[in-house]
PDB file of N, CA and C in Angstrom:
ATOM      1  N   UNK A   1       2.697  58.546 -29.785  1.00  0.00           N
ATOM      2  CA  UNK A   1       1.306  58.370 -30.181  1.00  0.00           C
ATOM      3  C   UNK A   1       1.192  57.416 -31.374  1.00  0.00           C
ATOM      4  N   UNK A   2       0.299  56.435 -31.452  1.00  0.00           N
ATOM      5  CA  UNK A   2      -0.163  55.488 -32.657  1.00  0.00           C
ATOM      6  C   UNK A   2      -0.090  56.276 -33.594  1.00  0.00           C
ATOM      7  N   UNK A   3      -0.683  57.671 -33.738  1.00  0.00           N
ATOM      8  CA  UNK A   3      -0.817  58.203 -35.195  1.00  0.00           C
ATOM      9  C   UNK A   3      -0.157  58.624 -35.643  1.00  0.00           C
ATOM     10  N   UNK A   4       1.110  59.114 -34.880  1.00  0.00           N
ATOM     11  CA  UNK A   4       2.276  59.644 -35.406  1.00  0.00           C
ATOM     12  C   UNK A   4       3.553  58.767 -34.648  1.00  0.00           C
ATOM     13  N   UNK A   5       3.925  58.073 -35.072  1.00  0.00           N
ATOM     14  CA  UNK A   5       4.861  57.300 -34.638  1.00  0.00           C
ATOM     15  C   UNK A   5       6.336  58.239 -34.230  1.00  0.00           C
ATOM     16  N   UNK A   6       6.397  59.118 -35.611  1.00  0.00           N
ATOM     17  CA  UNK A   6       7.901  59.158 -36.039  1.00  0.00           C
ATOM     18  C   UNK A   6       7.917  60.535 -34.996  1.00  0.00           C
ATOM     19  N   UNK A   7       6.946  61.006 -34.231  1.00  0.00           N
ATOM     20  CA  UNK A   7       7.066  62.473 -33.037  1.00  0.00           C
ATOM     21  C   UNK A   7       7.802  62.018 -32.122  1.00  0.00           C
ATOM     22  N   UNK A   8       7.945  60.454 -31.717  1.00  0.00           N
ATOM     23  CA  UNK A   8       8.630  60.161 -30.792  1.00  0.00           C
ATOM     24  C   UNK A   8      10.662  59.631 -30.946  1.00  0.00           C
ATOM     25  N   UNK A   9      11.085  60.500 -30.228  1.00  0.00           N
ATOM     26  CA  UNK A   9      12.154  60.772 -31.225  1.00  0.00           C
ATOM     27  C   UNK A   9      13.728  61.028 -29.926  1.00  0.00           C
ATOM     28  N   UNK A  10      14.629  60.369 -30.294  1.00  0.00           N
ATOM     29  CA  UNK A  10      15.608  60.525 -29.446  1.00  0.00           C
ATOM     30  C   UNK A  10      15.719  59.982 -27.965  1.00  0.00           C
ATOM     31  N   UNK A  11      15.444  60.755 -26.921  1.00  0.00           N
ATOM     32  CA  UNK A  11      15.032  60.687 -25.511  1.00  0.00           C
ATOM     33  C   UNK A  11      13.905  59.981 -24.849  1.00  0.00           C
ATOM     34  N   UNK A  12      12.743  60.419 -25.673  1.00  0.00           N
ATOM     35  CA  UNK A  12      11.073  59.831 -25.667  1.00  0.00           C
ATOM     36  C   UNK A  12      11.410  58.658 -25.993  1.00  0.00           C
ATOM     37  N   UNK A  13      12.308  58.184 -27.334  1.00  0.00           N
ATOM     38  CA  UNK A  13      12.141  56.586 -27.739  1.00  0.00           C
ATOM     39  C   UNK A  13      12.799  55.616 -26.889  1.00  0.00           C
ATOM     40  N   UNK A  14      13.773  56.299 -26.271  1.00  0.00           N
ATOM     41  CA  UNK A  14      14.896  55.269 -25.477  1.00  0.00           C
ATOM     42  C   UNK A  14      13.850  55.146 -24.041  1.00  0.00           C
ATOM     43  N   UNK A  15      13.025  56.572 -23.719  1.00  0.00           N
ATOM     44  CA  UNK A  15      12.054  56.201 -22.647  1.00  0.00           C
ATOM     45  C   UNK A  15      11.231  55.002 -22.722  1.00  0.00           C
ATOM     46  N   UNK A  16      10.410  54.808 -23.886  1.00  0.00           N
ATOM     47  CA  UNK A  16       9.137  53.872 -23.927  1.00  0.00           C
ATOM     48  C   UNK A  16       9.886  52.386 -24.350  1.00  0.00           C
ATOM     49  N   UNK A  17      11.438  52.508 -24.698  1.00  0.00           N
ATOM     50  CA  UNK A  17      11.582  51.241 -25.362  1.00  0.00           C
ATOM     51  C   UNK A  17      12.627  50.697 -23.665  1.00  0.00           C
ATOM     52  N   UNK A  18      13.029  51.875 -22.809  1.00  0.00           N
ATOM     53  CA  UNK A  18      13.154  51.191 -21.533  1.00  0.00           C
ATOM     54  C   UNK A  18      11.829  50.631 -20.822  1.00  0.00           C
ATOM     55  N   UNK A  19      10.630  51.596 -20.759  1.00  0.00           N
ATOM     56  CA  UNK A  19       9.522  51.003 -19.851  1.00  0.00           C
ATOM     57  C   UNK A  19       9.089  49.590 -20.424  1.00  0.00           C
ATOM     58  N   UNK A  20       8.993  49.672 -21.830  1.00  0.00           N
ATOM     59  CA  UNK A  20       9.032  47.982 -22.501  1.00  0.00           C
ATOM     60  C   UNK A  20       9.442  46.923 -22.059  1.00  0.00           C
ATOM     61  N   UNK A  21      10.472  47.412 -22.043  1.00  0.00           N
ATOM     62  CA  UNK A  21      11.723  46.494 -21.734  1.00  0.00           C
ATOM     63  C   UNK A  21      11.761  45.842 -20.021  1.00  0.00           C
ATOM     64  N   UNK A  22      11.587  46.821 -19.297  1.00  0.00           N
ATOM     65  CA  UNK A  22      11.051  47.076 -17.267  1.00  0.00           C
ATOM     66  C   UNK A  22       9.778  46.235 -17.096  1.00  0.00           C
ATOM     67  N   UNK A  23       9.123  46.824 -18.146  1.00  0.00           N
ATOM     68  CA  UNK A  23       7.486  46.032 -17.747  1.00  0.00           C
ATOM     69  C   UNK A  23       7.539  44.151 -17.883  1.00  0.00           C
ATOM     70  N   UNK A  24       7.959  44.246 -19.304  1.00  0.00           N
ATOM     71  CA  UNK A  24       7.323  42.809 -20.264  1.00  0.00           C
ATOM     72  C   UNK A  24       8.819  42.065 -20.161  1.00  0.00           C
ATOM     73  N   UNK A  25      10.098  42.528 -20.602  1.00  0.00           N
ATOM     74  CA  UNK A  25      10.966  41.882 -20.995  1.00  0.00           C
ATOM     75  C   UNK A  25      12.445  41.085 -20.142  1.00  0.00           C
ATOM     76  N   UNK A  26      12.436  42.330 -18.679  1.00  0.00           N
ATOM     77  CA  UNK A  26      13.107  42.277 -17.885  1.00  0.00           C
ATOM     78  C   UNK A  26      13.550  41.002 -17.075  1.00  0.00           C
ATOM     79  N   UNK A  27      14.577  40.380 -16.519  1.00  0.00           N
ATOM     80  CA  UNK A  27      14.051  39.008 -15.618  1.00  0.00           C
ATOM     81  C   UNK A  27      13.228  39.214 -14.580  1.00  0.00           C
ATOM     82  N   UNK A  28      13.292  40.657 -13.774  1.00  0.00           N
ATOM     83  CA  UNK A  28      12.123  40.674 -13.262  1.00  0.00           C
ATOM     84  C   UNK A  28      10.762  40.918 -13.552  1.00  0.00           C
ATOM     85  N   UNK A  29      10.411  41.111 -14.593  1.00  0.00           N
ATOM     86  CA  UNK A  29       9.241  41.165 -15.204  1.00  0.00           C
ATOM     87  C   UNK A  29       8.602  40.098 -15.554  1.00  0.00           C
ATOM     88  N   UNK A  30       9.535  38.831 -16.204  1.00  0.00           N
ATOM     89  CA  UNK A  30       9.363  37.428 -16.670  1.00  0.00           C
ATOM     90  C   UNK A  30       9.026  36.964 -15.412  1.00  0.00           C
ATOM     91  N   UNK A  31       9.860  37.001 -14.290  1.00  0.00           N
ATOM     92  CA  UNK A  31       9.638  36.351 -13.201  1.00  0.00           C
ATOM     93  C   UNK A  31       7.917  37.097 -12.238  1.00  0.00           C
ATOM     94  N   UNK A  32       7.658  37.881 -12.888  1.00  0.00           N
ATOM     95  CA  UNK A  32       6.630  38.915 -11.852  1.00  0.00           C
ATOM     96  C   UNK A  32       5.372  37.951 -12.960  1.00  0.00           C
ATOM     97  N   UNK A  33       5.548  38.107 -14.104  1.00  0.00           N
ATOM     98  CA  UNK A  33       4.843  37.995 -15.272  1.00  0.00           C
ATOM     99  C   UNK A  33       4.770  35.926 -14.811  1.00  0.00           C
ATOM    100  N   UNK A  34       5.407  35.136 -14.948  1.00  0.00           N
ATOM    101  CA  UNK A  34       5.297  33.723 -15.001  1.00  0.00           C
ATOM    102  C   UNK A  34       5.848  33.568 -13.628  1.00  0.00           C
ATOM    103  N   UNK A  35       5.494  33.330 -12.178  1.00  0.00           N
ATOM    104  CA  UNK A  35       5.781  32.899 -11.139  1.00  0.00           C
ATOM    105  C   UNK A  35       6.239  31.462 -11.415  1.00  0.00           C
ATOM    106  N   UNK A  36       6.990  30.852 -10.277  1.00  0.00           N
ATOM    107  CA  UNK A  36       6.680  29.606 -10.442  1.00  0.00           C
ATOM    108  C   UNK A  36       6.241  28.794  -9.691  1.00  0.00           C
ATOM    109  N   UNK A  37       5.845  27.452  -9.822  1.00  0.00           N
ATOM    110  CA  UNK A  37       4.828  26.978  -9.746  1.00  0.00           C
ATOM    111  C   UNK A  37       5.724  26.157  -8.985  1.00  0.00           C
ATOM    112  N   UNK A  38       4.789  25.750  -7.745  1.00  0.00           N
ATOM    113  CA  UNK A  38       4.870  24.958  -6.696  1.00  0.00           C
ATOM    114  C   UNK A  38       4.327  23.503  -6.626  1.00  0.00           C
ATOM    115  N   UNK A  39       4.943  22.242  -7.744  1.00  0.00           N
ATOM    116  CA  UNK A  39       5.012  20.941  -8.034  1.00  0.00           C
ATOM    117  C   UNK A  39       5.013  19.889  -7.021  1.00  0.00           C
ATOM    118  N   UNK A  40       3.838  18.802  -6.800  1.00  0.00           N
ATOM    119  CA  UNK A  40       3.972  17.864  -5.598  1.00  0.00           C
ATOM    120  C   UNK A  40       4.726  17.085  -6.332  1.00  0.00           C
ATOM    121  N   UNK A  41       5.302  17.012  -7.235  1.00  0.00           N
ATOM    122  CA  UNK A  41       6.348  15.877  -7.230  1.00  0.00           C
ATOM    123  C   UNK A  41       7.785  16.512  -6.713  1.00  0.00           C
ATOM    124  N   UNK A  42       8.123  17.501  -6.358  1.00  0.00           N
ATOM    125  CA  UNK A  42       9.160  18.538  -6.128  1.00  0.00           C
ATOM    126  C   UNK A  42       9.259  18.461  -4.190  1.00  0.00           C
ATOM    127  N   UNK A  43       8.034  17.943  -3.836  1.00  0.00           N
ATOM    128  CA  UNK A  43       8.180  18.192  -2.078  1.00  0.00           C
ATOM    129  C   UNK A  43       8.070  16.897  -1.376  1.00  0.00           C
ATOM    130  N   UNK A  44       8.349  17.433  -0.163  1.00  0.00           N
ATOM    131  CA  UNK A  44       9.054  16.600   0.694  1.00  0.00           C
ATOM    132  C   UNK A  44       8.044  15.209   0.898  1.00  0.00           C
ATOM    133  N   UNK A  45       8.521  14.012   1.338  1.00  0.00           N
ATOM    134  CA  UNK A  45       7.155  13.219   1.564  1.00  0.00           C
ATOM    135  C   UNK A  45       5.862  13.906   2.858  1.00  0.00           C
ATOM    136  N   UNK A  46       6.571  14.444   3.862  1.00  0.00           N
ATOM    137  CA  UNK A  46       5.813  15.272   4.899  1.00  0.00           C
ATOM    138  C   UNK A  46       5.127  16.202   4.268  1.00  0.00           C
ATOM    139  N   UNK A  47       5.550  16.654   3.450  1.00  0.00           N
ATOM    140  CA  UNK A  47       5.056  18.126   2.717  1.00  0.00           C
ATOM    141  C   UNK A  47       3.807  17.741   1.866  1.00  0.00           C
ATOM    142  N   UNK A  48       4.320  16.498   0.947  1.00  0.00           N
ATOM    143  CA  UNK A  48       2.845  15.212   0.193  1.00  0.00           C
ATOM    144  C   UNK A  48       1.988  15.050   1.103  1.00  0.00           C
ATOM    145  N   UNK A  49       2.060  14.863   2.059  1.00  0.00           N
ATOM    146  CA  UNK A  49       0.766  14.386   2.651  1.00  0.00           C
ATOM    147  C   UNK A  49       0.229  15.365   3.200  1.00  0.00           C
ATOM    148  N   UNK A  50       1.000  16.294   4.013  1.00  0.00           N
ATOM    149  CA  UNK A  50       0.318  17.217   4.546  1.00  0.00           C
ATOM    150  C   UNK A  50      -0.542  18.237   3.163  1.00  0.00           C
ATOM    151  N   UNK A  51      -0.013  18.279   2.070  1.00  0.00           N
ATOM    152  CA  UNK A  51      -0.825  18.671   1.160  1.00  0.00           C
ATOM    153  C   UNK A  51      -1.868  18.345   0.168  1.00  0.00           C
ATOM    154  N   UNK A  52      -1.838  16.970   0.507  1.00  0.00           N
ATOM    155  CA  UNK A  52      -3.316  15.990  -0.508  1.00  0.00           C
ATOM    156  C   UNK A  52      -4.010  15.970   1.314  1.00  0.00           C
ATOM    157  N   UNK A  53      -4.095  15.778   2.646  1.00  0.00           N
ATOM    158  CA  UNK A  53      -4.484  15.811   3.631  1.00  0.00           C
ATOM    159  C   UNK A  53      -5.383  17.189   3.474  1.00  0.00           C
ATOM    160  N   UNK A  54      -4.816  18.548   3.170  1.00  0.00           N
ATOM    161  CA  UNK A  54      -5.591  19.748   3.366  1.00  0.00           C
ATOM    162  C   UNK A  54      -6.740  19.617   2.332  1.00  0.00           C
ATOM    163  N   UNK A  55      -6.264  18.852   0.580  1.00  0.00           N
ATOM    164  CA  UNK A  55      -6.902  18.799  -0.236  1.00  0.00           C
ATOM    165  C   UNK A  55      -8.087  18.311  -0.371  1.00  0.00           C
ATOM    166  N   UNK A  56      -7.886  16.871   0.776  1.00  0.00           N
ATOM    167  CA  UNK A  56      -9.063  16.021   0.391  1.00  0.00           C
ATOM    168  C   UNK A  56      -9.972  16.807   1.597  1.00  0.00           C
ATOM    169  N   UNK A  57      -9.393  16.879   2.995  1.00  0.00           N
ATOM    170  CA  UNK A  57     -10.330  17.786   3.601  1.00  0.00           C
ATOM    171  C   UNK A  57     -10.789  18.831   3.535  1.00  0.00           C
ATOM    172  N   UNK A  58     -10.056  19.634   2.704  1.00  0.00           N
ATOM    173  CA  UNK A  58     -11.162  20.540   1.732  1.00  0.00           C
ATOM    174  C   UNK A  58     -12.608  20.148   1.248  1.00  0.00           C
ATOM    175  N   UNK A  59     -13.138  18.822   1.192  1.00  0.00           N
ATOM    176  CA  UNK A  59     -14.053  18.036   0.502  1.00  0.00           C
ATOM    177  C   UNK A  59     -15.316  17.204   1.156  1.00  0.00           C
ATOM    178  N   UNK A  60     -14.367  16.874   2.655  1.00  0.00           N
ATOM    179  CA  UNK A  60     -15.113  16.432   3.747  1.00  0.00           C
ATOM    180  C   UNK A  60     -16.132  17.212   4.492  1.00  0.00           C
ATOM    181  N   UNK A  61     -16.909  16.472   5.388  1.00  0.00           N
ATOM    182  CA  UNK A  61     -17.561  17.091   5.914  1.00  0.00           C
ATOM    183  C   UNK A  61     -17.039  17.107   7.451  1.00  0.00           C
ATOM    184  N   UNK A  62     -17.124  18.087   8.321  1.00  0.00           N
ATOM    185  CA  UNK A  62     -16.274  17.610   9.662  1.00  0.00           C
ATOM    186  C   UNK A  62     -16.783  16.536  10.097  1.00  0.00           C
ATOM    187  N   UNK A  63     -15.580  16.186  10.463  1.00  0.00           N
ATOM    188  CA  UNK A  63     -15.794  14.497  10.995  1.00  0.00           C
ATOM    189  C   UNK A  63     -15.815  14.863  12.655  1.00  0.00           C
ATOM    190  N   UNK A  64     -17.239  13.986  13.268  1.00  0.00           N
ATOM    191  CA  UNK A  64     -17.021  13.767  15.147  1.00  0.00           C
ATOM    192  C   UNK A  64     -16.024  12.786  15.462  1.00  0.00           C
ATOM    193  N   UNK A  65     -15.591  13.222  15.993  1.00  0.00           N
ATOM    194  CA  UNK A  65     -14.311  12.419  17.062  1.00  0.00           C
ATOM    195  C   UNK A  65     -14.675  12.328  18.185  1.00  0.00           C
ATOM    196  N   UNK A  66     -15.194  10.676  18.844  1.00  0.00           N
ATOM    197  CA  UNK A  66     -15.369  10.295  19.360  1.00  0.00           C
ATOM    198  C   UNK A  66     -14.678   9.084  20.481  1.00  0.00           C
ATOM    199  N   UNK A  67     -14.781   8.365  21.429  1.00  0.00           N
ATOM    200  CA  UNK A  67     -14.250   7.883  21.970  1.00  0.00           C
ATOM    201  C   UNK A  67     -13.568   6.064  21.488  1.00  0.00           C
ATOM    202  N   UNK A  68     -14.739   5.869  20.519  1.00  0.00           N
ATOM    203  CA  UNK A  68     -14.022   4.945  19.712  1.00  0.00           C
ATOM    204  C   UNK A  68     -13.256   4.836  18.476  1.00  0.00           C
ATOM    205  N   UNK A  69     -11.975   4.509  18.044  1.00  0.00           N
ATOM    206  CA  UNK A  69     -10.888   3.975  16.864  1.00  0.00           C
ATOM    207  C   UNK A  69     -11.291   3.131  16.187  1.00  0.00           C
ATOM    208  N   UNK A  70     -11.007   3.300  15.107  1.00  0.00           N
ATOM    209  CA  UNK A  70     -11.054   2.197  13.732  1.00  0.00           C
ATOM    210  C   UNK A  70     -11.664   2.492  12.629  1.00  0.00           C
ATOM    211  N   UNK A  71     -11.576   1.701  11.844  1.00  0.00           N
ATOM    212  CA  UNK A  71     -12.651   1.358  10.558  1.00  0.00           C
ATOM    213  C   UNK A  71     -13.751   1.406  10.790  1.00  0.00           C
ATOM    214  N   UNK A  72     -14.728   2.260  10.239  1.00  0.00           N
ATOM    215  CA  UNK A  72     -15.816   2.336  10.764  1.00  0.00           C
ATOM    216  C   UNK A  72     -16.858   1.995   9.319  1.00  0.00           C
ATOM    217  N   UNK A  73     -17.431   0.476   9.449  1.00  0.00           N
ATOM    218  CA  UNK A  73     -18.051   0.140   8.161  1.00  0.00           C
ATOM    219  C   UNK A  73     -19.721  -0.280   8.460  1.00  0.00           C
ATOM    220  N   UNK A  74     -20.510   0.872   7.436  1.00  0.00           N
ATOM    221  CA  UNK A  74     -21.859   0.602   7.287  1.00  0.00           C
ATOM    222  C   UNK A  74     -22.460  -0.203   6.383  1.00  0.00           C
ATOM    223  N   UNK A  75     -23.266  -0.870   6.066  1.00  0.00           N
ATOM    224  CA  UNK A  75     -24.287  -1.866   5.260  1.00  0.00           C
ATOM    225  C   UNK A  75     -25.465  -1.496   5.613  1.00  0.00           C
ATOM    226  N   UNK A  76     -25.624  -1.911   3.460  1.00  0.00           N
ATOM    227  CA  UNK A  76     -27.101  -1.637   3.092  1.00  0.00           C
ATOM    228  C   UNK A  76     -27.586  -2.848   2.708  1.00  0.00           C
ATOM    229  N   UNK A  77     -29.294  -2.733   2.825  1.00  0.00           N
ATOM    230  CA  UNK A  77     -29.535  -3.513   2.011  1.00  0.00           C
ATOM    231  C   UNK A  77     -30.096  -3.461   0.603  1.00  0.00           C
ATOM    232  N   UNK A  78     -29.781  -2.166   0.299  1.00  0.00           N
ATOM    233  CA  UNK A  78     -29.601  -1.811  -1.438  1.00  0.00           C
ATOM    234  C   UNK A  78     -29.052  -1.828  -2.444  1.00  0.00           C
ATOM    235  N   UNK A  79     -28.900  -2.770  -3.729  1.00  0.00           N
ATOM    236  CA  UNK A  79     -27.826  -2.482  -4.791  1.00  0.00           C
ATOM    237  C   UNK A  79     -27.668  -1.233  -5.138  1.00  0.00           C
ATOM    238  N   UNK A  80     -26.785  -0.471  -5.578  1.00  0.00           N
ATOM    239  CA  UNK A  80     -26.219   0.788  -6.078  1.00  0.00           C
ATOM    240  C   UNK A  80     -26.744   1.862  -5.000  1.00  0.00           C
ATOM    241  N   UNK A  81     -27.294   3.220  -5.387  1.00  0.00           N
ATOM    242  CA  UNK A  81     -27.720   3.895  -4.946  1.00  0.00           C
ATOM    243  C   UNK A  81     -28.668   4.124  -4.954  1.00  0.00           C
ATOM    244  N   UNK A  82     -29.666   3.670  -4.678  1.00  0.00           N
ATOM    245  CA  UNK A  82     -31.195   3.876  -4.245  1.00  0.00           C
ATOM    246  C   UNK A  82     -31.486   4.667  -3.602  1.00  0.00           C
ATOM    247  N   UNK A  83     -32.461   5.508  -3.710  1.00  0.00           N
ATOM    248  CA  UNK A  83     -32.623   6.560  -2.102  1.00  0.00           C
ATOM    249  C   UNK A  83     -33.568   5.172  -1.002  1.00  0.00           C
ATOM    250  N   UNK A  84     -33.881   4.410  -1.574  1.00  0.00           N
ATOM    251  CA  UNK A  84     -34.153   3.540  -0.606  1.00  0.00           C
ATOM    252  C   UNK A  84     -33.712   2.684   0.129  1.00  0.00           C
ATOM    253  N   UNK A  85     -32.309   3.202   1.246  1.00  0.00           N
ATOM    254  CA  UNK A  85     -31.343   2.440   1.228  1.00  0.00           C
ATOM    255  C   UNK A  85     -31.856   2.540   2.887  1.00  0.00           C
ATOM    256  N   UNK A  86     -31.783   1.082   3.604  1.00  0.00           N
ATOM    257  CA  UNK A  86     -31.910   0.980   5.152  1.00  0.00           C
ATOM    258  C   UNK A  86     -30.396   0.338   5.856  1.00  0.00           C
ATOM    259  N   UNK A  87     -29.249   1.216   6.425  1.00  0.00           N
ATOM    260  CA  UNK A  87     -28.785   0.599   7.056  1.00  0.00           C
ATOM    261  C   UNK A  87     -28.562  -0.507   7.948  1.00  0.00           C
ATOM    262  N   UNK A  88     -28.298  -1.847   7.458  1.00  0.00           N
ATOM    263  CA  UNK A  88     -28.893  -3.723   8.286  1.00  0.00           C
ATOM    264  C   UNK A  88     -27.168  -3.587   9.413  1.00  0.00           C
ATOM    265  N   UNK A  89     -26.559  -3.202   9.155  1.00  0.00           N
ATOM    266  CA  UNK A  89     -24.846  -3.583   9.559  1.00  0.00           C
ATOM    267  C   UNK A  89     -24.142  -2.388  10.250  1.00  0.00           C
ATOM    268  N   UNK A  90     -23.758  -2.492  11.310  1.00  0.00           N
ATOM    269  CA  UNK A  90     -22.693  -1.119  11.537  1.00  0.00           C
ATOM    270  C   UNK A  90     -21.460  -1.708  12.299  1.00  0.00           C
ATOM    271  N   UNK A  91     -20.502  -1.775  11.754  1.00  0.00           N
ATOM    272  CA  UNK A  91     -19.283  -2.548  12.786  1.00  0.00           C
ATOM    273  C   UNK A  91     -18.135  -1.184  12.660  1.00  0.00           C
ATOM    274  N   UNK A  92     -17.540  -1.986  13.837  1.00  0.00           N
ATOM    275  CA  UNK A  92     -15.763  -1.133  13.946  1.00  0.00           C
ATOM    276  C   UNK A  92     -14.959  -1.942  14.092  1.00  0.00           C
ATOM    277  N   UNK A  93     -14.007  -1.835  13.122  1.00  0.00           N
ATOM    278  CA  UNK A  93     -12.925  -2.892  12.886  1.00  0.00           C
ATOM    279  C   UNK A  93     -11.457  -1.739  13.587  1.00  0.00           C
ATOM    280  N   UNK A  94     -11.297  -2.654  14.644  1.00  0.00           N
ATOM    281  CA  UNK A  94     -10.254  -1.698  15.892  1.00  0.00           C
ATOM    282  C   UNK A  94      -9.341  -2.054  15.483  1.00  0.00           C
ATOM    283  N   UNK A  95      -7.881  -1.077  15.152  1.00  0.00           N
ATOM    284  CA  UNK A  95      -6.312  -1.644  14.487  1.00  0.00           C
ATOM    285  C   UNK A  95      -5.581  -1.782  15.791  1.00  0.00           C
ATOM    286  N   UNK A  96      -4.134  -2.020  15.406  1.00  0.00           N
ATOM    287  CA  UNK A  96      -2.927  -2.421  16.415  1.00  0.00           C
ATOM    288  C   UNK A  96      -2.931  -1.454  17.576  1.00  0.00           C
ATOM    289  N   UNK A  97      -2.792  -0.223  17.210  1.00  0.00           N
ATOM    290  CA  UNK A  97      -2.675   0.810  18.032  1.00  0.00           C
ATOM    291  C   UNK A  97      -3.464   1.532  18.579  1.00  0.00           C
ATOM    292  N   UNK A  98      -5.082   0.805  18.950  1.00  0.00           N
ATOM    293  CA  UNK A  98      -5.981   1.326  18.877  1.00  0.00           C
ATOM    294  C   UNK A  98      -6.223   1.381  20.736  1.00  0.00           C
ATOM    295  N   UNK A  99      -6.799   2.103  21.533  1.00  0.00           N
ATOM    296  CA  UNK A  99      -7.084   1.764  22.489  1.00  0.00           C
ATOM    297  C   UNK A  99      -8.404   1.945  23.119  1.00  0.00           C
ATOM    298  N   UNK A 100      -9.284   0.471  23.544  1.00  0.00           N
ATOM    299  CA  UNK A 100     -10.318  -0.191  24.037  1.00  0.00           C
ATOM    300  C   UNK A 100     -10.626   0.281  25.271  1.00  0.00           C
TER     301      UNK A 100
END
């Protein structure tokens, strides 16, 4: 007990200064207490992408997949962001491996 320290005595002390020791001090306690941490500079290049891939699509909105490939680039005819923006341009720029 806080108020009486010195009641705890012999048996009792070696008890609370093992659970101390089990809880906070132990390697498994350090290790329960500070996990470790799972570093993208530490993984595989497959493992990099597949994990900035989940990240950024975390962010997206679902994308339609449709029957055409490529770059798919819109134009305005607004500087910056205007809400008054009218799409003038819509192209698809088709790559090497793309199929037409």
């Amino acid at each position: 007990p806080e108020e009486d320290e010195d009641a705890v005595v012999d048996g009792d002390a070696e008890a609370v200064a093992r659970y101390l020791y089990d809880a906070f001090y132990s390697p498994a306690a350090q290790a329960r207490n500070n996990p470790p941490r799972i570093e993208l500079t530490r993984l595989t290049n497959t493992q990099y992408r597949n994990s900035v891939a989940d990240l950024v699509g975390a962010f997206r909105s679902n994308a339609k997949i449709g029957p055409q490939r490529g770059l798919k680039g819109r134009y305005f005819n607004s500087e910056k962001m205007s809400k008054e923006k009218k799409s003038i341009l819509e192209r698809l720029l088709a790559g090497k491996n793309t199929k037409d």
